[in-house]
N, C-alpha and C. Protein backbone atom coordinates (compact mmCIF):
# COMPACT_ATOMS: atom_id res chain seq x y z
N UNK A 1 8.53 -5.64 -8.51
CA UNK A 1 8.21 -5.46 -7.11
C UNK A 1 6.69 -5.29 -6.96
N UNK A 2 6.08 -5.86 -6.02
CA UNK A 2 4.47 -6.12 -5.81
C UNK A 2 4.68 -5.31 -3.92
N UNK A 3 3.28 -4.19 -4.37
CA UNK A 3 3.01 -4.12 -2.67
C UNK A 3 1.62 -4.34 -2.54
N UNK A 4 1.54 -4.94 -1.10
CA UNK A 4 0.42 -5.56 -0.35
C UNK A 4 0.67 -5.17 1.17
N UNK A 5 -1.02 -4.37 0.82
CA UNK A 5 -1.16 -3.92 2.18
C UNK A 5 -1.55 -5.17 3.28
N UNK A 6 -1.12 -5.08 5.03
CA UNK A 6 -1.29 -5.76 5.44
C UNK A 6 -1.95 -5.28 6.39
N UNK A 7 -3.17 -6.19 7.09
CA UNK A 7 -3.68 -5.86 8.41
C UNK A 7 -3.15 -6.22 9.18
N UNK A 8 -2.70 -5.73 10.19
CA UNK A 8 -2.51 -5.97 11.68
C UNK A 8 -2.92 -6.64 12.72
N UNK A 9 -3.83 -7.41 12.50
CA UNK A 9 -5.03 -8.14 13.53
C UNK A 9 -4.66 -8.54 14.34
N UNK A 10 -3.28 -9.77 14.20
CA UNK A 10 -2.86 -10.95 15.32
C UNK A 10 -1.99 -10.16 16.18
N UNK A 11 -1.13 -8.99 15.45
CA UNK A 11 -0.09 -7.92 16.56
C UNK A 11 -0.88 -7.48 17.04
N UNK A 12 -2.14 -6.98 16.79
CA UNK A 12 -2.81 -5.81 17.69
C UNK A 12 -3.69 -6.53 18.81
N UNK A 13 -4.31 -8.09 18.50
CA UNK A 13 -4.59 -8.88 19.56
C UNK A 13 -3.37 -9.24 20.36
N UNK A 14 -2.32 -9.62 20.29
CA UNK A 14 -1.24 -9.86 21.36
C UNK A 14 -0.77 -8.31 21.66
N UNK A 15 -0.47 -7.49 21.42
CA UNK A 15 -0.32 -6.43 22.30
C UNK A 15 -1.28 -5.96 23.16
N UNK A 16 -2.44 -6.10 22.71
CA UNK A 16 -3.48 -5.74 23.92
C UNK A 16 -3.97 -6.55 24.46
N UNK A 17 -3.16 -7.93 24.63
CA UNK A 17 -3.73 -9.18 25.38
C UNK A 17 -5.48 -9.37 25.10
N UNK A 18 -5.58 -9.29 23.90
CA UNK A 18 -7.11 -9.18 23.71
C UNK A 18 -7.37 -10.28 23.47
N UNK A 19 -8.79 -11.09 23.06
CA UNK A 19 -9.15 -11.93 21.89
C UNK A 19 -9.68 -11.69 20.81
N UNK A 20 -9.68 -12.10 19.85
CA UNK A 20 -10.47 -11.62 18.83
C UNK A 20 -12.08 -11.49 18.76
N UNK A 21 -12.54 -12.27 19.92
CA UNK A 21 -14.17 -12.09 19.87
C UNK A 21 -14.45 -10.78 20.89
N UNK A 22 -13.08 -10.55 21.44
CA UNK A 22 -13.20 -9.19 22.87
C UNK A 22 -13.45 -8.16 21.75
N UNK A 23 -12.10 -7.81 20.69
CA UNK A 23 -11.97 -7.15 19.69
C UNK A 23 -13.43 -6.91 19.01
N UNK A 24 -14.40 -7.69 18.47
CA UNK A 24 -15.19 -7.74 17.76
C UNK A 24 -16.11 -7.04 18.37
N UNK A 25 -16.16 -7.11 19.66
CA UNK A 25 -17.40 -6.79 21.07
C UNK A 25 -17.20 -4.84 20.82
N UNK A 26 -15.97 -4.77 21.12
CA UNK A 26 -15.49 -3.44 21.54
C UNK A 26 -15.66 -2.76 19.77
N UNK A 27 -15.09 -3.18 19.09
CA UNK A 27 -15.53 -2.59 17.34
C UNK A 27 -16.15 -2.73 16.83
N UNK A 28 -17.50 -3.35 17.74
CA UNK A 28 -18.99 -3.64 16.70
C UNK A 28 -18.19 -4.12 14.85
N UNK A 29 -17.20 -4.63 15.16
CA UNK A 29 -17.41 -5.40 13.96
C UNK A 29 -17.68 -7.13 13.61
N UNK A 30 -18.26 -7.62 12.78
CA UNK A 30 -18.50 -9.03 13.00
C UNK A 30 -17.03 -10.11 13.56
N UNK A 31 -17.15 -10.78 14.07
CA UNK A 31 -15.98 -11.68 14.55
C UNK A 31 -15.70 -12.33 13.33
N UNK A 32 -16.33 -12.98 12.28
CA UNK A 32 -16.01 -13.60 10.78
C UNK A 32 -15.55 -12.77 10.73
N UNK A 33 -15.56 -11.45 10.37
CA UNK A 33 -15.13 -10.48 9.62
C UNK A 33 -13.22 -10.53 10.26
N UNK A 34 -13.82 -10.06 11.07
CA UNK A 34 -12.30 -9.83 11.98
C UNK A 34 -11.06 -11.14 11.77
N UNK A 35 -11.96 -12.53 11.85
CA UNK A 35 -11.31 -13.73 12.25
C UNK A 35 -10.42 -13.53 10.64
N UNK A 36 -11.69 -13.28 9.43
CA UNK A 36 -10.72 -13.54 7.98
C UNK A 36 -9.74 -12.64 7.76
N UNK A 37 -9.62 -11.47 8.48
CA UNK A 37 -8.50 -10.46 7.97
C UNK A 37 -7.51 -10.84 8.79
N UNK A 38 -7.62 -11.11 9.95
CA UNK A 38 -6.53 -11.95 11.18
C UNK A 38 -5.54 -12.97 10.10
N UNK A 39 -6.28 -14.21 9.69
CA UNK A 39 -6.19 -15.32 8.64
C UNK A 39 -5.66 -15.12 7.47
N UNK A 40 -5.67 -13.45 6.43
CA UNK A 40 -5.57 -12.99 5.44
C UNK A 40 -6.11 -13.92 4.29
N UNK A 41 -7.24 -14.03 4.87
CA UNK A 41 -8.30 -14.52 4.12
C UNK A 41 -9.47 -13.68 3.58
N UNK A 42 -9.12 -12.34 3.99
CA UNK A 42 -10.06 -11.42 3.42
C UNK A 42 -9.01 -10.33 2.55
N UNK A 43 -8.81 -9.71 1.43
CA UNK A 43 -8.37 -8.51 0.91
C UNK A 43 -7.55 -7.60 1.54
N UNK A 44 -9.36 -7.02 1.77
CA UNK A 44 -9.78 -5.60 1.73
C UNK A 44 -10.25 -5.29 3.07
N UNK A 45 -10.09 -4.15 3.07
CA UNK A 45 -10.73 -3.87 4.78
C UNK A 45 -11.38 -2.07 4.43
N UNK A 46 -12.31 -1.71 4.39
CA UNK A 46 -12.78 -0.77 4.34
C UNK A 46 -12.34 0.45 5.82
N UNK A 47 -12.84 1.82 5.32
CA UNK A 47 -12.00 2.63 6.35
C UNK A 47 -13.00 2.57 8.04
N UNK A 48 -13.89 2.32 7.72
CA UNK A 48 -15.37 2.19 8.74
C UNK A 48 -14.46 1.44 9.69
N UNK A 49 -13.89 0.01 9.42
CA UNK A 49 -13.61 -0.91 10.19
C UNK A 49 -12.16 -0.22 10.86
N UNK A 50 -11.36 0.18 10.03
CA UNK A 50 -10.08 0.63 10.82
C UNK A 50 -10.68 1.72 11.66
N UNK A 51 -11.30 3.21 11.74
CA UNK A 51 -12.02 3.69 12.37
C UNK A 51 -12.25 3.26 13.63
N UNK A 52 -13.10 2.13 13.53
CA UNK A 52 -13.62 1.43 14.39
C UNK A 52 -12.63 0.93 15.53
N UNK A 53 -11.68 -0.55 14.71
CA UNK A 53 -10.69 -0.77 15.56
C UNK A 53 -9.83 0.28 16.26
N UNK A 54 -9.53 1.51 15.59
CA UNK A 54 -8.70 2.69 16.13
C UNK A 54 -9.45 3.20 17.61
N UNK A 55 -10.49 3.17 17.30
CA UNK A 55 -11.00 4.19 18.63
C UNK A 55 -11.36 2.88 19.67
N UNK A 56 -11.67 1.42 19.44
CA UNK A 56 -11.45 0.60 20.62
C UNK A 56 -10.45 -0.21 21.37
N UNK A 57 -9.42 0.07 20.51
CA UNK A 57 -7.90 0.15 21.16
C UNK A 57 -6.95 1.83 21.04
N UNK A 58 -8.18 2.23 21.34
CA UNK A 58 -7.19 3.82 21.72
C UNK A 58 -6.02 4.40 21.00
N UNK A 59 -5.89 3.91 19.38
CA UNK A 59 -5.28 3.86 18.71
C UNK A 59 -4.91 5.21 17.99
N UNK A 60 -4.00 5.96 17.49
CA UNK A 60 -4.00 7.20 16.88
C UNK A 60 -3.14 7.12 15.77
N UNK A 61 -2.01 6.20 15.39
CA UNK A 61 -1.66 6.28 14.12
C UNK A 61 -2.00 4.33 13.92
N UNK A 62 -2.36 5.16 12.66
CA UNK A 62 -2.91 4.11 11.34
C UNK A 62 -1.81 2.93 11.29
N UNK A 63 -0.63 3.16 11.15
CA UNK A 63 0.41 2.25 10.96
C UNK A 63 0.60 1.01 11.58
N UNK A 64 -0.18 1.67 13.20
CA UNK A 64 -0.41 0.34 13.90
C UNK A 64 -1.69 -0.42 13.76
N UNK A 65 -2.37 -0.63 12.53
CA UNK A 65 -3.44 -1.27 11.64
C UNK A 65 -3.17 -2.13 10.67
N UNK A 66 -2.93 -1.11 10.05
CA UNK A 66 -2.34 -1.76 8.22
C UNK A 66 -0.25 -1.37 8.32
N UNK A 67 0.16 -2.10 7.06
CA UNK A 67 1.48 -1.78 7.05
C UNK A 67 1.38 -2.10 5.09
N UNK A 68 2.03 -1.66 4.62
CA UNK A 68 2.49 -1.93 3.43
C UNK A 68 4.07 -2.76 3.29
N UNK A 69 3.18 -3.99 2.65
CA UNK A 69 4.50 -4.58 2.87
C UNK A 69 4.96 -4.53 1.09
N UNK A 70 6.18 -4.98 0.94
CA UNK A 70 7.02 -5.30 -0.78
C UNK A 70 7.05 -6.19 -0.97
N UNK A 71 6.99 -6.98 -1.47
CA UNK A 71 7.29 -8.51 -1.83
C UNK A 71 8.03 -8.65 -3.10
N UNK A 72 8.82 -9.51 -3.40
CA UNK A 72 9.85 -9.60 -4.56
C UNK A 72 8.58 -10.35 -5.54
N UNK A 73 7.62 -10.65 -5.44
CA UNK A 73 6.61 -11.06 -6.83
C UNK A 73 6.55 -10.04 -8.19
N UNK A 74 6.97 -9.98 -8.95
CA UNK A 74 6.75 -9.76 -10.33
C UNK A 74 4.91 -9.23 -9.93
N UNK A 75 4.95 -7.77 -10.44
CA UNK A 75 3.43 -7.41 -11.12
C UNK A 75 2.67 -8.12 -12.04
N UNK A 76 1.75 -8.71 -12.42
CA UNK A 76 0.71 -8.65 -13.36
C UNK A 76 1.11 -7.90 -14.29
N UNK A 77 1.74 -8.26 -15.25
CA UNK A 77 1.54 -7.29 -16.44
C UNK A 77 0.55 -7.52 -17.69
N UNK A 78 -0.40 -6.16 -17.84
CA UNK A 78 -1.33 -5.96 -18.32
C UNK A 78 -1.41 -5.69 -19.71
């Protein structure tokens, strides 16, 4: 069993009827930035940025950010 955390980007733009460049405006974070985690083309997301997104969608639990998902993939074994 493999877990991978997931960002939230595209739910949290359709629930708040937002866009992603509105998003970027309001979280001083870069729109690339935003567009690759939307895409899951980026990792990682540092806590600065959730922070960020939290307090410009009035946000108070985390869950509606990231989610941990399971996936049936076999670990890396080391």
């Amino acid at each position: 069993m493999k877990y991978q955390v997931k960002v939230k980007i595209r739910e949290l733009l359709e629930k708040h009827n937002m866009s992603l460049r509105k998003l970027s405006e309001l979280a001083g974070i870069r729109h690339a930035a935003l567009s690759e985690l939307a895409n899951g083309k980026r990792k990682n997301i540092n806590f600065g940025h959730i922070e960020r997104i939290a307090k410009a969608l009035d946000i108070t639990d985390i869950r509606e950010i990231i989610d941990l998902e399971i996936t049936e993939e076999k670990e890396d074994e080391e």
